[in-house]
Protein backbone atom coordinates (compact mmCIF):
# COMPACT_ATOMS: atom_id res chain seq x y z
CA UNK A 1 0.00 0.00 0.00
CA UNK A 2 1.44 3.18 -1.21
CA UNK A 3 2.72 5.50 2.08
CA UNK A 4 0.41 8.66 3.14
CA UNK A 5 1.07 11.83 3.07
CA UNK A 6 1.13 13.99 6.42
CA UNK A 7 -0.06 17.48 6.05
CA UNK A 8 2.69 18.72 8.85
CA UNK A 9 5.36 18.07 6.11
CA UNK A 10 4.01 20.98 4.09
CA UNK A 11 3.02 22.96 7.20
CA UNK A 12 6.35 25.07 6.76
CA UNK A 13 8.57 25.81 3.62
CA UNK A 14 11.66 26.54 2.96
CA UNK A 15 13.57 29.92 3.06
CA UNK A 16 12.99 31.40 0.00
CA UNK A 17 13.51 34.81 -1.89
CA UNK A 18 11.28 36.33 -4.18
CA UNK A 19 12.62 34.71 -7.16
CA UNK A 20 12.63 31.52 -5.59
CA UNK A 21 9.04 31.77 -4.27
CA UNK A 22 8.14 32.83 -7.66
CA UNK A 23 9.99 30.06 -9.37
CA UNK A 24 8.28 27.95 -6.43
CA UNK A 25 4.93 28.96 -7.15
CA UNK A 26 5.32 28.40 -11.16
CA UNK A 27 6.01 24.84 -10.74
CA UNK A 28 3.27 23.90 -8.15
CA UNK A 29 0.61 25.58 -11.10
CA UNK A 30 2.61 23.21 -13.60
CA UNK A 31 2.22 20.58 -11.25
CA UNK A 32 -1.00 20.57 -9.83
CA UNK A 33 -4.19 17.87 -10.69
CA UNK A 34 -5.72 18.88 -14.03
CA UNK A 35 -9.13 18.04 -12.31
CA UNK A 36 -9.17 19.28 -9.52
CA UNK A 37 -11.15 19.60 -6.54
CA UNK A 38 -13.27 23.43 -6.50
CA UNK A 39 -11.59 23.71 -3.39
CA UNK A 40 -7.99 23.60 -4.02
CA UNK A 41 -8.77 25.43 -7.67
CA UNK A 42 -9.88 27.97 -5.48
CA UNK A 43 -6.36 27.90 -3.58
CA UNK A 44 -4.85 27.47 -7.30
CA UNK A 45 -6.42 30.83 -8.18
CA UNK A 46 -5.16 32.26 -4.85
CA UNK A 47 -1.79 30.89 -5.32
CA UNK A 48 -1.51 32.09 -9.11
CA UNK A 49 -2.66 35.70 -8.35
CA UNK A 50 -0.39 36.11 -5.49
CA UNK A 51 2.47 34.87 -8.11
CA UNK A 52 1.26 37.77 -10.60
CA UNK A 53 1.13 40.29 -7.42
CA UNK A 54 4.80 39.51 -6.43
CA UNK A 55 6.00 39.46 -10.13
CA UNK A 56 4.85 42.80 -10.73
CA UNK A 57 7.32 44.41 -7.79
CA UNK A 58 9.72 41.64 -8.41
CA UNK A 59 10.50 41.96 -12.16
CA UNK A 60 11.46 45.21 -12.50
CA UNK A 61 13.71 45.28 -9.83
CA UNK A 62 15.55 42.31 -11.34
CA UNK A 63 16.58 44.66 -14.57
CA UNK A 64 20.22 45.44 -14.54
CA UNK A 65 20.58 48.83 -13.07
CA UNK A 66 21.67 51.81 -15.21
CA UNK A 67 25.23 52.38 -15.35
CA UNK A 68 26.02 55.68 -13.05
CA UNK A 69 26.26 58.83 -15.07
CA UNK A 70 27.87 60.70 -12.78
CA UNK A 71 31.31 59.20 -13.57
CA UNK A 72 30.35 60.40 -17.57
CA UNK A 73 29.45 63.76 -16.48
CA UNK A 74 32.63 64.09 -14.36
CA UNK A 75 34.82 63.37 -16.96
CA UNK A 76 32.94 66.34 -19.50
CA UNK A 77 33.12 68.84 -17.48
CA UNK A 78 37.20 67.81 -16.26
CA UNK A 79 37.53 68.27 -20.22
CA UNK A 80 36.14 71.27 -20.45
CA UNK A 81 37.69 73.29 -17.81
CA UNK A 82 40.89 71.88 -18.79
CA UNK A 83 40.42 72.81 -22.45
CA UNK A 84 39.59 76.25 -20.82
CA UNK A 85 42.35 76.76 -19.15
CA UNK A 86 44.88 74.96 -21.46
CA UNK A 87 44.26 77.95 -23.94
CA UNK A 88 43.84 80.81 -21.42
CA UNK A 89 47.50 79.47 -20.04
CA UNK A 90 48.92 79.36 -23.62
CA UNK A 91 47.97 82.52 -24.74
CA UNK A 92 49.01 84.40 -21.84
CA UNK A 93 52.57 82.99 -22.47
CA UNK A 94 53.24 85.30 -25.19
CA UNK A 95 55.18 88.35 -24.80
CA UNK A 96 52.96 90.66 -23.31
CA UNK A 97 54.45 93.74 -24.53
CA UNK A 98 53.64 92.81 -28.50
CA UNK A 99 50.57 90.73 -27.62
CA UNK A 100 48.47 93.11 -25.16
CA UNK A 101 45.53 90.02 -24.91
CA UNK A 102 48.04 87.94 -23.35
CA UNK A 103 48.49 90.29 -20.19
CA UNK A 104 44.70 90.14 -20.10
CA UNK A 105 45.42 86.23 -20.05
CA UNK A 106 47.15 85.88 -17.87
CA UNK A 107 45.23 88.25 -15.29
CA UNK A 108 42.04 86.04 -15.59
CA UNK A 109 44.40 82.78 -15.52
CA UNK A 110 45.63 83.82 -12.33
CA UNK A 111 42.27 84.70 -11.01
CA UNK A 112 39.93 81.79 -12.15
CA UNK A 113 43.40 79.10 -11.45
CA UNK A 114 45.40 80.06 -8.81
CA UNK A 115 46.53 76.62 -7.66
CA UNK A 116 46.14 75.76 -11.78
CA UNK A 117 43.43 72.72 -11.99
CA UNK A 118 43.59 71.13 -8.98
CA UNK A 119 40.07 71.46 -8.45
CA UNK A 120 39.15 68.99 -10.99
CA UNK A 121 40.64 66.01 -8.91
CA UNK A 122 37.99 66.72 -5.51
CA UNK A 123 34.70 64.58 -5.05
CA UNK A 124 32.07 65.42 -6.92
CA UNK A 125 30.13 67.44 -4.66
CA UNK A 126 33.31 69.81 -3.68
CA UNK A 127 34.51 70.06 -7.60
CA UNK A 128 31.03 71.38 -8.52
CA UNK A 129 30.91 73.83 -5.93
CA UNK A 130 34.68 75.11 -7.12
CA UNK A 131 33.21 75.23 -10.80
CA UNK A 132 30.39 77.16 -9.20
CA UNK A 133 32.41 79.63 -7.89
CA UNK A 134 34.53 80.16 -10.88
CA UNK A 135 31.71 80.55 -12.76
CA UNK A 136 30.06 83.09 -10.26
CA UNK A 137 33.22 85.27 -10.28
CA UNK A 138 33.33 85.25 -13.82
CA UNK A 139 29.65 86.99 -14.04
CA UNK A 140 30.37 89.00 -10.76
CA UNK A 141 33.75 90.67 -11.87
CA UNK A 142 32.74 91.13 -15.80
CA UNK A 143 35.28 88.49 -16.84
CA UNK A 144 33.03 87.39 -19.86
CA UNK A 145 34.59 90.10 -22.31
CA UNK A 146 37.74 89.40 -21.91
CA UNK A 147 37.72 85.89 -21.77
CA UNK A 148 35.76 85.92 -24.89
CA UNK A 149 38.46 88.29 -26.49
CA UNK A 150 41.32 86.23 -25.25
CA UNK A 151 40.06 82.57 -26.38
CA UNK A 152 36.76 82.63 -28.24
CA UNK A 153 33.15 82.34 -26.88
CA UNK A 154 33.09 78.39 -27.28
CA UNK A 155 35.12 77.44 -24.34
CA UNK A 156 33.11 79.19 -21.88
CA UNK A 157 29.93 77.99 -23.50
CA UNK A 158 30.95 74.01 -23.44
CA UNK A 159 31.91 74.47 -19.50
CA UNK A 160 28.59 76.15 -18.63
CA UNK A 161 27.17 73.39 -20.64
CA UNK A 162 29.12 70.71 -18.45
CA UNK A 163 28.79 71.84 -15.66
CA UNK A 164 25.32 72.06 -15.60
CA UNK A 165 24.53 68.80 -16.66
CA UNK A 166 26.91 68.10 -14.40
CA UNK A 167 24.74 69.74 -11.41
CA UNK A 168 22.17 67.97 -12.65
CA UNK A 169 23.50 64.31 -12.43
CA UNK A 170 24.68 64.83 -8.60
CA UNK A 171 21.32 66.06 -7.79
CA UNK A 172 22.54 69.62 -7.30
CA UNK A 173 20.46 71.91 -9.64
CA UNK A 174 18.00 69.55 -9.65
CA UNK A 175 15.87 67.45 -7.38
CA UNK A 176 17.31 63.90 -7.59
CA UNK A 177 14.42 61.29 -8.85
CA UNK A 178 12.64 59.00 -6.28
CA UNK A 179 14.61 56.03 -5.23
CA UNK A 180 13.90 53.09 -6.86
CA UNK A 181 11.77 50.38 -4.89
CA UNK A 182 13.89 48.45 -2.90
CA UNK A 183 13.37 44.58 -1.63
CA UNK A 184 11.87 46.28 1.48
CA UNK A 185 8.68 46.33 -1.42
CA UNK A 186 9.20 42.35 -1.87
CA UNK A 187 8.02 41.52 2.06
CA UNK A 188 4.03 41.66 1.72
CA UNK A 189 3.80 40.07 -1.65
CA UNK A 190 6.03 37.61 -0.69
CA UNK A 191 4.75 36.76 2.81
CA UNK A 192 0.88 36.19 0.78
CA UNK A 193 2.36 34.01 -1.85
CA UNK A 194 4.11 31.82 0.91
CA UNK A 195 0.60 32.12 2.62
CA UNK A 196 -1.01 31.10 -0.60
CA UNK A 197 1.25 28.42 -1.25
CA UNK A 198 0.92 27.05 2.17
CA UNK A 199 -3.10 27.20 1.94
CA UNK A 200 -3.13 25.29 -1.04
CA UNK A 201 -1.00 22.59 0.25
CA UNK A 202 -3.57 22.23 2.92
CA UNK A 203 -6.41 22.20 0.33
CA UNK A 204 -4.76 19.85 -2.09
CA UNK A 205 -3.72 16.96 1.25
CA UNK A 206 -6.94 17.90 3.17
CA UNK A 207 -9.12 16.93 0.15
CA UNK A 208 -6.83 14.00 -0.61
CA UNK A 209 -8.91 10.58 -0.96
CA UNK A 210 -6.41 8.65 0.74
CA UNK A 211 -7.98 5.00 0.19
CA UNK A 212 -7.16 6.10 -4.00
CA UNK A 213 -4.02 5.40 -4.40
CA UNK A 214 -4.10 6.69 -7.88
CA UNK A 215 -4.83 10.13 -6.11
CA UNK A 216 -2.09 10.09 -3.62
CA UNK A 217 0.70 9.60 -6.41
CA UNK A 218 -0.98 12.59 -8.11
CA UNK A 219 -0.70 14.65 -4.85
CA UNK A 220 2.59 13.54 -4.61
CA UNK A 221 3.74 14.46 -7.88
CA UNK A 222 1.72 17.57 -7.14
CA UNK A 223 3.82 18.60 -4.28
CA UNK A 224 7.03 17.35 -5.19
CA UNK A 225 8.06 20.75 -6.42
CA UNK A 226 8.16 21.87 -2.79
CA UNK A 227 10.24 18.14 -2.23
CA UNK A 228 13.20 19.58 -4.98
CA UNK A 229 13.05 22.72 -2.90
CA UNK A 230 13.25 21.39 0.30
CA UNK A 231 16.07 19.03 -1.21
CA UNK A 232 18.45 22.04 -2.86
CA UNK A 233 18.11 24.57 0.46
CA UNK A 234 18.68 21.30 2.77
CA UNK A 235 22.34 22.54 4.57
CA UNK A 236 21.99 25.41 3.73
CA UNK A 237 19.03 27.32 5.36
CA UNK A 238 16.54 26.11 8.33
CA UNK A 239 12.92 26.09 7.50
CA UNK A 240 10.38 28.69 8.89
CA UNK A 241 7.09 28.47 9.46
CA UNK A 242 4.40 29.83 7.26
CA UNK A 243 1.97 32.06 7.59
CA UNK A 244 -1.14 30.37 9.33
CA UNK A 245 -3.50 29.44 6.36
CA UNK A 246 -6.36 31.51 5.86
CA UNK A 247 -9.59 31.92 3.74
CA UNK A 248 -8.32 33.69 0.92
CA UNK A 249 -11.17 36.17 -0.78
CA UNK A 250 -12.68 34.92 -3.76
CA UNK A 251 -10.56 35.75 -7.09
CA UNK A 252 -12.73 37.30 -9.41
């Protein structure tokens, strides 16, 4: 006579994640009776919408996170103040006394660069504020003109240009976007499909005709999905116990 199956074995599951539970869930549908009893398609139902629930928070937090683009933005607006300041410096090496601009280069050189580009090497944060300030002194003091004589308008355009998308990617000129959803979002959906999956586990043994032993091989290859489970995590995780199972409201 083919052995029973105690309901206390499927009273707890194993520790799971979402992807697991999901995975979890997917095989029990794939597994379950193909006729079976209104009562555990009931739980079915339960079971498969609390799989859709925890999909729809799960899935797009599994998608590969976007690259950073603050490393991007740091390196356009280290080329731009260095292209700045490469010309400014050049010019103003010619003799001043044939080449009056170069004087003037020099004199906004040694204002906007007094320790040369050093600035460019501190974090983010600091190197924005120090391009901030540059820029500031160059609208406070009427530097414009003359940097525009000395080296062309393009220069100062392209670091204005850099460094506000620049300000933007730190989240400094512009309100940083809304974090993205973080597992802490995973916990309810995942504690009602464990719920779900435990109430149908109940349904599917509590219904069980256990003098059909064609029935209890079906339940059995029914549940084994939660057997391979418990089988893979064994060593390396304790079981916890599920939620209590409860009377789920009917899925429309």
């Amino acid at each position: 006579m083919i052995a029973l199956i105690d309901q206390k074995d499927y009273a707890t599951l194993p520790v799971t994640d979402a992807n697991r539970a999901s995975s979890l869930a997917g095989a029990l549908l794939t597994a379950a009776p193909k006729d079976p009893h209104a009562l555990v398609a009931r739980a079915l139902a339960q079971m498969a919408s609390s799989k859709q629930t925890l999909d729809e928070v799960r899935l797009p937090l599994a998608q590969p996170t976007a690259p950073s683009l603050k490393r991007p933005a740091d390196m356009a607006v280290d080329t731009a103040w260095s292209a700045f300041r490469d010309v400014l410096l050049a010019y103003s090496r010619l003799p001043h006394d044939r080449y009056p601009k170069a004087a003037v280069a020099a004199r906004v050189h040694t204002r906007l660069f007094p320790t040369g580009a050093d600035f460019l090497t501190l974090p983010y944060d600091k190197q924005h504020n120090q391009g901030q300030l540059r820029l500031d002194a160059i609208a406070r003091e009427g530097l414009e003109p003359d940097v525009v004589s000395v080296i062309g308008p393009d220069f100062l355009a392209e670091v204005r240009v850099t460094h506000e998308t620049y300000g933007e990617v730190l989240g400094i000129t512009k309100a940083k976007p809304a974090p993205e959803p973080t597992s802490i979002a995973l916990l309810e959906p995942l504690r009602a499909l464990r719920a779900a999956i435990t109430y149908y586990t109940s349904k599917l043994i509590g219904t069980l005709d256990e003098a059909d032993e064609a029935a209890v091989r079906a339940v059995r290859a029914a549940l084994r999905p939660i057997d391979d489970l418990r089988a893979e995590t064994s060593g390396k995780s304790t079981t916890v116990p599920a939620p209590a199972p409860a009377e789920p409201e009917p899925v429309a």
